[in-house]
Protein backbone atom coordinates (compact mmCIF):
# COMPACT_ATOMS: atom_id res chain seq x y z
CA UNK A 1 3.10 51.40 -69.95
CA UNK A 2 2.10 53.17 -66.85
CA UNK A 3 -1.28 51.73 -65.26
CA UNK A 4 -4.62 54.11 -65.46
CA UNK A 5 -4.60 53.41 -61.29
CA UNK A 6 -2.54 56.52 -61.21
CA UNK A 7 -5.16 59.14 -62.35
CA UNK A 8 -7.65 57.99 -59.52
CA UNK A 9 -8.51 60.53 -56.96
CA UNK A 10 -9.65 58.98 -53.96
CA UNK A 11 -8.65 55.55 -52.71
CA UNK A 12 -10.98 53.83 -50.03
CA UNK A 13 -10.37 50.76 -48.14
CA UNK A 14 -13.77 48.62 -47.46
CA UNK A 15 -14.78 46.13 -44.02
CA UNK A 16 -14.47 42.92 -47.15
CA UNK A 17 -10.53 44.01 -47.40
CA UNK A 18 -11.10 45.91 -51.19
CA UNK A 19 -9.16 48.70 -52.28
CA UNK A 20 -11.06 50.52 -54.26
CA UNK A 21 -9.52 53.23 -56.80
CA UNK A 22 -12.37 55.88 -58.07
CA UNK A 23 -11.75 58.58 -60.20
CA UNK A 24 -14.40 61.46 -59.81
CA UNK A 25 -14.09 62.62 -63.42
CA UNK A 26 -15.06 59.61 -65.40
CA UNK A 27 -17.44 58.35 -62.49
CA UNK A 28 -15.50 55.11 -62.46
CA UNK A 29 -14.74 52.92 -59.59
CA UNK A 30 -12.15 50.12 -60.00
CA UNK A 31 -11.42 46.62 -56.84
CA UNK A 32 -7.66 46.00 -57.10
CA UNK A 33 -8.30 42.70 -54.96
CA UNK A 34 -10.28 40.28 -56.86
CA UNK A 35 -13.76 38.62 -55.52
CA UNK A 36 -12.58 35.46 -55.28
CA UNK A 37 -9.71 36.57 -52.68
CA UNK A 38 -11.89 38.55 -49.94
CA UNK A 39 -11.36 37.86 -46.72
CA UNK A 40 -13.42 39.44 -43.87
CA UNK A 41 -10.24 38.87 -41.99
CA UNK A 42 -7.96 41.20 -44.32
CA UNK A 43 -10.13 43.92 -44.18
CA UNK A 44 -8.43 47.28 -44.10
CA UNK A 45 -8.15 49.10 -41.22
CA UNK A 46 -5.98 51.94 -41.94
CA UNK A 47 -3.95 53.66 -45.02
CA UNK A 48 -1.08 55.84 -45.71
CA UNK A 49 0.83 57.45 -48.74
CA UNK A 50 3.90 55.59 -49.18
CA UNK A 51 5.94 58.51 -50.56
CA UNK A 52 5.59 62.14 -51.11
CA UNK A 53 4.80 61.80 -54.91
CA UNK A 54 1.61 59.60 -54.08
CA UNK A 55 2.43 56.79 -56.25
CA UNK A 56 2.60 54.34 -53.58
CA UNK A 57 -0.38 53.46 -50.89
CA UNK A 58 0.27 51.32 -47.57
CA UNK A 59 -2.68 49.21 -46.77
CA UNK A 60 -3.07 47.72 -43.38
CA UNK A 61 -5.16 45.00 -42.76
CA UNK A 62 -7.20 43.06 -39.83
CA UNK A 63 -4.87 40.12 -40.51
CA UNK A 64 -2.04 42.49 -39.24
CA UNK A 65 -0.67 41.98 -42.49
CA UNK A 66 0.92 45.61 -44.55
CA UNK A 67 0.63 45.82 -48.08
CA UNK A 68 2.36 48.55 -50.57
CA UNK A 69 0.10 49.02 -53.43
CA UNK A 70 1.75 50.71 -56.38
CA UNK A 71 -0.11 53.12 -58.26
CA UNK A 72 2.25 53.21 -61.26
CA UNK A 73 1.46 49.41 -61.50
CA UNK A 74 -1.64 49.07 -60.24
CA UNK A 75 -0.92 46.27 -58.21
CA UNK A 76 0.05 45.39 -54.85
CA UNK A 77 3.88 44.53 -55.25
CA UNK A 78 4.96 43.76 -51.59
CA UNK A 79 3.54 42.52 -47.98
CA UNK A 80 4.84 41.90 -44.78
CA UNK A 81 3.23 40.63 -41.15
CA UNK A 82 3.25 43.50 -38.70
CA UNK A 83 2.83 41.58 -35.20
CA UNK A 84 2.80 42.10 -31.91
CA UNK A 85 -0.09 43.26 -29.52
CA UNK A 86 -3.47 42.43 -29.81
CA UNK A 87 -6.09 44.18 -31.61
CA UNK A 88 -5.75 46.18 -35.38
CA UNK A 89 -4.54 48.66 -36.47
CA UNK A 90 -5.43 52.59 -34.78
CA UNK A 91 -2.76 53.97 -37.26
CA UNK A 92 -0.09 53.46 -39.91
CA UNK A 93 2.71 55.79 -41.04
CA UNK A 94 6.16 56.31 -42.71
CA UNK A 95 9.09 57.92 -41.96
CA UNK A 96 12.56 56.72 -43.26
CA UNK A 97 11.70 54.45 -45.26
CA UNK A 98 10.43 52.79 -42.16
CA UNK A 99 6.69 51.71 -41.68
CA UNK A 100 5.34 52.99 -38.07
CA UNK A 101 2.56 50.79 -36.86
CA UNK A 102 0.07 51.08 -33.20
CA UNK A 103 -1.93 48.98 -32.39
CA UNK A 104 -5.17 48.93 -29.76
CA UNK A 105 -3.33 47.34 -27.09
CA UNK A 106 -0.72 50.58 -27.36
CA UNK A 107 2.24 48.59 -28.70
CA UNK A 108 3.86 50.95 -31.06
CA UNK A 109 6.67 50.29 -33.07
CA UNK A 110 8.99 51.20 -35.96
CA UNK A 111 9.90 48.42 -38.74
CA UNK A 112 13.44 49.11 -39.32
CA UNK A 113 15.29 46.42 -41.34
CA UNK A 114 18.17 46.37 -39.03
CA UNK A 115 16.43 46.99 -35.76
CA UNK A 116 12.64 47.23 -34.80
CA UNK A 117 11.88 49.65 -31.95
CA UNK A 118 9.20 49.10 -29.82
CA UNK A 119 7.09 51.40 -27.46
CA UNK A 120 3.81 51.10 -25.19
CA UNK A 121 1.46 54.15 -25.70
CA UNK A 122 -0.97 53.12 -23.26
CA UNK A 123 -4.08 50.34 -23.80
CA UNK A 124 -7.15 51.63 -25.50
CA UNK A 125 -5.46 53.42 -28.36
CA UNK A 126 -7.81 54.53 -30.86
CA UNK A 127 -5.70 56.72 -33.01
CA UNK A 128 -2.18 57.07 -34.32
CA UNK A 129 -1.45 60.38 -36.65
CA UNK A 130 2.16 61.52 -37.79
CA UNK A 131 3.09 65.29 -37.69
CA UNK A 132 4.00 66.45 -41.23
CA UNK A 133 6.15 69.29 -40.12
CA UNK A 134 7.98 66.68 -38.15
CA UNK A 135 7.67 62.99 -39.29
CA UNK A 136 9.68 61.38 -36.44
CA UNK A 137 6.99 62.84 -33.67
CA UNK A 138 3.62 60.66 -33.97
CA UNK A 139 0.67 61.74 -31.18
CA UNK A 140 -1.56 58.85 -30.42
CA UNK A 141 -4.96 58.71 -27.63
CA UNK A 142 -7.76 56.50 -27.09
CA UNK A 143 -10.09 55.52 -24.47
CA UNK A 144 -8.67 56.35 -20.94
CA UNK A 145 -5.89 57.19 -22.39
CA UNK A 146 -5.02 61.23 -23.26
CA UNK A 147 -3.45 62.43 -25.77
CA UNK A 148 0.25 61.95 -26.31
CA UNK A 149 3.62 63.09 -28.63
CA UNK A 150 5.93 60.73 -29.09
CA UNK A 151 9.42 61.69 -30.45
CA UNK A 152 10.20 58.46 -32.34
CA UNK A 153 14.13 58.80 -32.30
CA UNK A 154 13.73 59.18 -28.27
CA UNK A 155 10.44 56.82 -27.46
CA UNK A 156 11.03 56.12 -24.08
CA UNK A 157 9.28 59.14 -22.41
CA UNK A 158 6.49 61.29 -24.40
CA UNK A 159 7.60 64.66 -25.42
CA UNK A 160 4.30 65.86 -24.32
CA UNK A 161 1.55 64.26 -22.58
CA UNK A 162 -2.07 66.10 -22.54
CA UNK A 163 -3.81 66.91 -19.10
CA UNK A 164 -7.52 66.21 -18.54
CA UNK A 165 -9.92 68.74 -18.21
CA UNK A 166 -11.20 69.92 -14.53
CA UNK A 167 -13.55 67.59 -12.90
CA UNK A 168 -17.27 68.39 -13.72
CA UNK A 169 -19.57 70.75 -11.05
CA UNK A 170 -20.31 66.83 -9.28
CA UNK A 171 -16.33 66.71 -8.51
CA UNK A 172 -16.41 63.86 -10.67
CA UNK A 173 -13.41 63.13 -13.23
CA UNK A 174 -14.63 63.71 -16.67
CA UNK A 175 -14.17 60.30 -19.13
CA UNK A 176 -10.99 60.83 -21.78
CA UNK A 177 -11.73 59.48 -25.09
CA UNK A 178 -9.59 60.34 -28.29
CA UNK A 179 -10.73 58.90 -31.45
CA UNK A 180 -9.12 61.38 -33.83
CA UNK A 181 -5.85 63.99 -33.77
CA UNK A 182 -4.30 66.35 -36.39
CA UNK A 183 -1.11 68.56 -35.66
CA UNK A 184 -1.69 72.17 -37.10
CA UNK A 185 0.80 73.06 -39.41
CA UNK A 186 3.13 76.08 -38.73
CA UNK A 187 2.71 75.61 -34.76
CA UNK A 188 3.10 72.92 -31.88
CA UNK A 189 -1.27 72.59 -31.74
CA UNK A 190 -2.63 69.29 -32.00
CA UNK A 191 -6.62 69.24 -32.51
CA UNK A 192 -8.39 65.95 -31.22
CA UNK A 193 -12.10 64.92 -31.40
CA UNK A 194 -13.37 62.52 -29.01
CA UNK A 195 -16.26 60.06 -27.99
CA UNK A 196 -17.79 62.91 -25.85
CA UNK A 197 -18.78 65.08 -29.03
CA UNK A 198 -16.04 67.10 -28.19
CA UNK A 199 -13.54 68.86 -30.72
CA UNK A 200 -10.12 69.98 -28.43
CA UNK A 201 -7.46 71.71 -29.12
CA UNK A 202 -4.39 71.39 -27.63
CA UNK A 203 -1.00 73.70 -27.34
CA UNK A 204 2.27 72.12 -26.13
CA UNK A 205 4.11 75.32 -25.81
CA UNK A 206 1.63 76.66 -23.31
CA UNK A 207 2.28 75.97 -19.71
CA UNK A 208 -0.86 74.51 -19.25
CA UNK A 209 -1.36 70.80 -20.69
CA UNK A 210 -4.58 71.23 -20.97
CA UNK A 211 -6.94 72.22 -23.53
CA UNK A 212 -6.82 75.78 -24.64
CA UNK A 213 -10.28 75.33 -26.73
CA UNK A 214 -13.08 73.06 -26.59
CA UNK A 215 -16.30 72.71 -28.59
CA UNK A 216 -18.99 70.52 -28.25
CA UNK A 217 -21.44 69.37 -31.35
CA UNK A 218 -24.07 67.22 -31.67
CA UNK A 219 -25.16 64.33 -29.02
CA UNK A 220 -22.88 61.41 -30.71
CA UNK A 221 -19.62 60.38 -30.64
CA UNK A 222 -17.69 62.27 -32.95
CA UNK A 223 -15.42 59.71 -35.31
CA UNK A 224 -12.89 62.14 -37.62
CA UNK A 225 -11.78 64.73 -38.52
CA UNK A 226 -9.67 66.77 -40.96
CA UNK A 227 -8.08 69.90 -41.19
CA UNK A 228 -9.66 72.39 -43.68
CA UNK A 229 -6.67 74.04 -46.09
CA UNK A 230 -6.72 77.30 -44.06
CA UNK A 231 -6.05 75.27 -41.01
CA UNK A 232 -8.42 77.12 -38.95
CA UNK A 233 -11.60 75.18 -39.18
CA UNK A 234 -11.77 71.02 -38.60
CA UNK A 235 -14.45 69.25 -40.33
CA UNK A 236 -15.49 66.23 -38.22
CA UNK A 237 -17.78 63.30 -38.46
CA UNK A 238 -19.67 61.49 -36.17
CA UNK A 239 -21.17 57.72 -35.28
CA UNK A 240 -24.71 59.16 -36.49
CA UNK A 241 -23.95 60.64 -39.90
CA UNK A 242 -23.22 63.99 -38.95
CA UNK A 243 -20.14 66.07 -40.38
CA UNK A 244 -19.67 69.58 -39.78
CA UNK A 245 -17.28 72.32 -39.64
CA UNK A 246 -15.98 73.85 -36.56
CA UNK A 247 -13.97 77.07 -36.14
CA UNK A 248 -10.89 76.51 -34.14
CA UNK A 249 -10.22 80.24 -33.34
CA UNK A 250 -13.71 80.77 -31.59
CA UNK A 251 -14.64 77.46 -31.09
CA UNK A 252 -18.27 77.57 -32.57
CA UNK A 253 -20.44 75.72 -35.46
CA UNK A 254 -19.54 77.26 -38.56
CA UNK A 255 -21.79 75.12 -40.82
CA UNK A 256 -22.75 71.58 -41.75
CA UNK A 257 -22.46 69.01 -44.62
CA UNK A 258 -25.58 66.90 -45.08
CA UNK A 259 -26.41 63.80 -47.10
CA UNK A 260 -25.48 60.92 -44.94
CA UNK A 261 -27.21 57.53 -43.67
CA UNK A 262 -25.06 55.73 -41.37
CA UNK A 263 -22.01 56.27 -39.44
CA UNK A 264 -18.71 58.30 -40.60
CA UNK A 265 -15.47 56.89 -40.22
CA UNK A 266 -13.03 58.89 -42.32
CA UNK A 267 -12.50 62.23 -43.47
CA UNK A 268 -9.98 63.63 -45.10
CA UNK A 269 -10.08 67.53 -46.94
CA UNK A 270 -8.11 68.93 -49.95
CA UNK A 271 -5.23 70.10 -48.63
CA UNK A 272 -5.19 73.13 -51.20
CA UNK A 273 -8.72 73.08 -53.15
CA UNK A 274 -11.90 73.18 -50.78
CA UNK A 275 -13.11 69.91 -50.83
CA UNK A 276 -13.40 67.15 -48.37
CA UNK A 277 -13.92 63.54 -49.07
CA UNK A 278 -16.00 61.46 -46.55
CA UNK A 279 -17.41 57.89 -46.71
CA UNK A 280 -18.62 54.85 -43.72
CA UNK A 281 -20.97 52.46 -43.18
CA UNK A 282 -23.66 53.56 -45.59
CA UNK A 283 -21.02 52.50 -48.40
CA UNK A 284 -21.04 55.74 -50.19
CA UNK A 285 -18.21 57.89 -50.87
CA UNK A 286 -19.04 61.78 -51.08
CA UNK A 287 -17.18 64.90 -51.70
CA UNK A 288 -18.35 68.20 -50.38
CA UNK A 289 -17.45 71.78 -51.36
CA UNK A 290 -16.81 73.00 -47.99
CA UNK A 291 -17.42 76.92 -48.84
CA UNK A 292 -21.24 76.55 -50.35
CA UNK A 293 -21.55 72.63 -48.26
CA UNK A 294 -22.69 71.91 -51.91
CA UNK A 295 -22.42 67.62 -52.77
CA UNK A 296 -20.14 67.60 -55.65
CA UNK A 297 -19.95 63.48 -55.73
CA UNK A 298 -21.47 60.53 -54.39
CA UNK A 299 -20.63 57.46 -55.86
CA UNK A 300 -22.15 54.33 -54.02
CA UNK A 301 -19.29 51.55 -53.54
CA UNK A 302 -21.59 48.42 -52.37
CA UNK A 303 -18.86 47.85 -49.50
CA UNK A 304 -19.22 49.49 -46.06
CA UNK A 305 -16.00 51.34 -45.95
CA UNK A 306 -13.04 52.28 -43.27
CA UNK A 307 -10.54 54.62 -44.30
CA UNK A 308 -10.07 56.74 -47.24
CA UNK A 309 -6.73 58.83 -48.80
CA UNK A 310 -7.63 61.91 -51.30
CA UNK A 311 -5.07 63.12 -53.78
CA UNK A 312 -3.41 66.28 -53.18
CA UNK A 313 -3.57 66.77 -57.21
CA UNK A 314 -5.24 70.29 -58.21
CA UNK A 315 -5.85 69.95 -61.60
CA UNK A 316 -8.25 67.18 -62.54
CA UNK A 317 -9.14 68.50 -65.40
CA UNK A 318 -6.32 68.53 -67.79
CA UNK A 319 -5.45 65.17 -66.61
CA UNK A 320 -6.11 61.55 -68.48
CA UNK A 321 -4.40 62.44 -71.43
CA UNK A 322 -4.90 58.45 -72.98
CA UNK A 323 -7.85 56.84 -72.90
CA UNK A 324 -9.23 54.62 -69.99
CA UNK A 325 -10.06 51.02 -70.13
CA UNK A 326 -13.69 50.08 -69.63
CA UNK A 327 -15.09 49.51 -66.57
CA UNK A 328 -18.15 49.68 -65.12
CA UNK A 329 -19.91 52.95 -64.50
CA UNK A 330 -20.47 53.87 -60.54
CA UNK A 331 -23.75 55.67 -59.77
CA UNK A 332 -23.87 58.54 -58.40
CA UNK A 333 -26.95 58.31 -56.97
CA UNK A 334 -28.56 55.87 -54.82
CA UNK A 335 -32.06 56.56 -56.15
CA UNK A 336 -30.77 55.15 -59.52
CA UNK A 337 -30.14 52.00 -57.85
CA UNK A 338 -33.62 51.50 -56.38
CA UNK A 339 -35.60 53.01 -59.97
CA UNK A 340 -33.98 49.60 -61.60
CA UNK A 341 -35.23 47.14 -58.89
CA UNK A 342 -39.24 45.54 -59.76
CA UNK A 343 -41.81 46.95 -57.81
CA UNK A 344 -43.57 44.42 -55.44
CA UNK A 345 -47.22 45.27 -54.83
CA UNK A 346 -47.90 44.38 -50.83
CA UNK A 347 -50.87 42.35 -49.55
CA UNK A 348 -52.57 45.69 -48.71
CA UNK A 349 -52.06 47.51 -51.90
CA UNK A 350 -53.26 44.02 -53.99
CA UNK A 351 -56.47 43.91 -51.52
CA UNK A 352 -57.14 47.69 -52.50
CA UNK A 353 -57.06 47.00 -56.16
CA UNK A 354 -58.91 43.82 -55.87
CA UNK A 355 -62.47 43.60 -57.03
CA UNK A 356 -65.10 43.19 -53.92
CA UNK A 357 -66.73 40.23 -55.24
CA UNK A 358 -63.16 38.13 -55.43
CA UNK A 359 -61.94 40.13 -52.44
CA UNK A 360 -64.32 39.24 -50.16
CA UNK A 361 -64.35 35.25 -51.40
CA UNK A 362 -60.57 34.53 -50.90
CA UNK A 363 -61.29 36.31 -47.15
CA UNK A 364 -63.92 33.76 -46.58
CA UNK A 365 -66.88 35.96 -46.37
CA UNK A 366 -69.95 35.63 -48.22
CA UNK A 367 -70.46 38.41 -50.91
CA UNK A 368 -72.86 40.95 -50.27
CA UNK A 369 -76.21 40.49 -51.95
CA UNK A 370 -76.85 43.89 -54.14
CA UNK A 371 -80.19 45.67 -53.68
CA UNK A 372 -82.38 45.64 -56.06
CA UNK A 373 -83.04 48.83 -57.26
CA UNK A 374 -86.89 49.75 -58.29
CA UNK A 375 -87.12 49.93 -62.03
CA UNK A 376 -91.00 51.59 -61.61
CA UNK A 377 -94.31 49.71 -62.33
């Protein structure tokens, strides 16, 4: 019998090293590592679909460790050590049967099980995304370290290697930092977000390696971002809880997506349906309707959380044809957590309610002699 794991539609990844399965209809949330196992060292750092049908997930953890979760199952069924480099994982792909792996010291490299292939991207990597279209090409970028495409069947040179913009109006080079890259589909473009509050886009077929459009939003460092299904907007989220959505054609605000308390760190929309899941460090997973920026979920987790994948599945409801197994209920809302917690009267509150007599005694201080009021003669 097929496990229930398979009708979840977002899977997130948490800082303890939980994968957490939650399926939006029921409100249910489900740990497929148990409590007793966490390890703040096996934390996950970065996900992937292990095949096109979605019924496998690739975990990678702090512990440079790779684990295939089956979905079918609902279990992890295999791991293997990734190493090599320092620092964890920036990135984590397939192609071939083949797991593609980068690291933050730039060491990228292909697990073949005849022959692992190795390549140095540059130090400071802070992303690693495969191009759909093309699954051998990967682009990767960090800190001080511009965006590249990498043809993985000819690694030694990139295939294209980004330009930096035009020093500033003090002649002074202007700082490169990448944290997040999507290729567009149906072209060569490649859309980055960076450090800077910057949103980029890039077109290797023009003669000119550097950007053809750049935006600017907000005063943080932006953290993600995702393609909307039209492909001509990017949502992106920053360190301060912002998430927006900016048109790539003319490069301006187009609207954003409130409801956040701490700092974003992945994003991922629908590739058909317009929705975009979203969660970080406030430990809440949310899904926005990106045409009326309405909140459709929230579902607090209780784990501050790193990556997420969304399923490409359009029809949620005529799905879960057999009952569930019972688990515990998620909220939805974080105010229902704090309603069930006892309220604690403070020292100034208990003071106010305090009678004067007994207020003024425990303060030391003599009680106030009443007047005597005249009663006549």
């Amino acid at each position: 019998m097929a496990s229930s794991a398979r009708w979840n539609h977002v899977w997130v990844g948490s800082e303890t090293g939980i994968l957490k399965g939650v399926n939006l209809r029921r409100r249910q949330a489900t740990n497929y590592v148990a409590a007793s196992a966490l390890r703040r060292d096996e934390g996950v750092c970065a996900m992937c679909w292990g095949d096109p049908s979605e019924s496998e997930i690739l975990v990678g953890c702090l512990d440079r460790s790779v684990k295939l979760f089956s979905t079918e199952k609902g279990k992890f069924t295999e791991s293997r050590q990734c190493l090599g480099g320092e620092g964890s994982f920036c990135g984590l792909a397939v192609h071939d049967s083949s797991i593609i792996t980068c690291v933050e010291s730039g060491l990228l490299k292909v697990w073949r099980d005849a022959e692992n292939v190795e390549t140095q991207v540059g130090a400071g990597v802070c992303c690693m995304r495969q191009n759909p279209a093309q699954p051998q090409c990967v682009g990767t970028g960090g800190k001080e370290n511009a965006l590249k495409v990498w043809d993985l069947h000819q690694p030694e040179e990139p295939i294209f290697r980004a330009k930096n913009v035009r020093n500033d109006w003090l002649n002074l080079q202007v700082p490169v930092w990448e944290r997040d890259l999507q290729f567009l589909p149906g072209s060569e473009k490649i859309v980055t977000c960076t450090g800077h509050h910057q949103v980029r886009l890039y077109d290797p077929s023009s003669p000119q390696r550097r950007p053809v459009l750049e935006a600017t939003y907000g005063e943080y460092p932006l953290t993600a971002l995702s393609l909307t299904p039209a492909a001509d907007s990017v949502v992106v989220g920053s360190s301060h809880g912002d998430m927006a959505v900016i048109d790539l054609r003319q490069g301006r605000l187009v609207k954003c997506l409130k409801g956040f308390a701490g700092s974003v760190r992945s994003v991922q929309c629908h590739p058909t349906l317009p929705l975009v899941a979203s969660c970080g460090l406030d430990r809440f997973l949310r899904v926005h309707n990106i045409e009326d920026k309405r909140l459709v979920h929230k579902v607090y987790l209780k784990s501050r959380l790193n990556c997420l994948l969304l399923t490409s599945r359009e029809r949620w409801e005529d799905e879960e044809p057999e009952p569930a197994a019972p688990q515990a209920d998620v909220k939805e809302e974080e105010d229902e957590l704090w309603d069930g917690m006892e309220t604690v009267a403070t020292k100034t509150v208990l003071k106010r309610n305090m009678d004067p007599h007994v207020r003024e005694t425990q303060l030391g201080k003599r009680p106030k002699k009443q007047k005597r009021t005249s009663a006549g003669p």
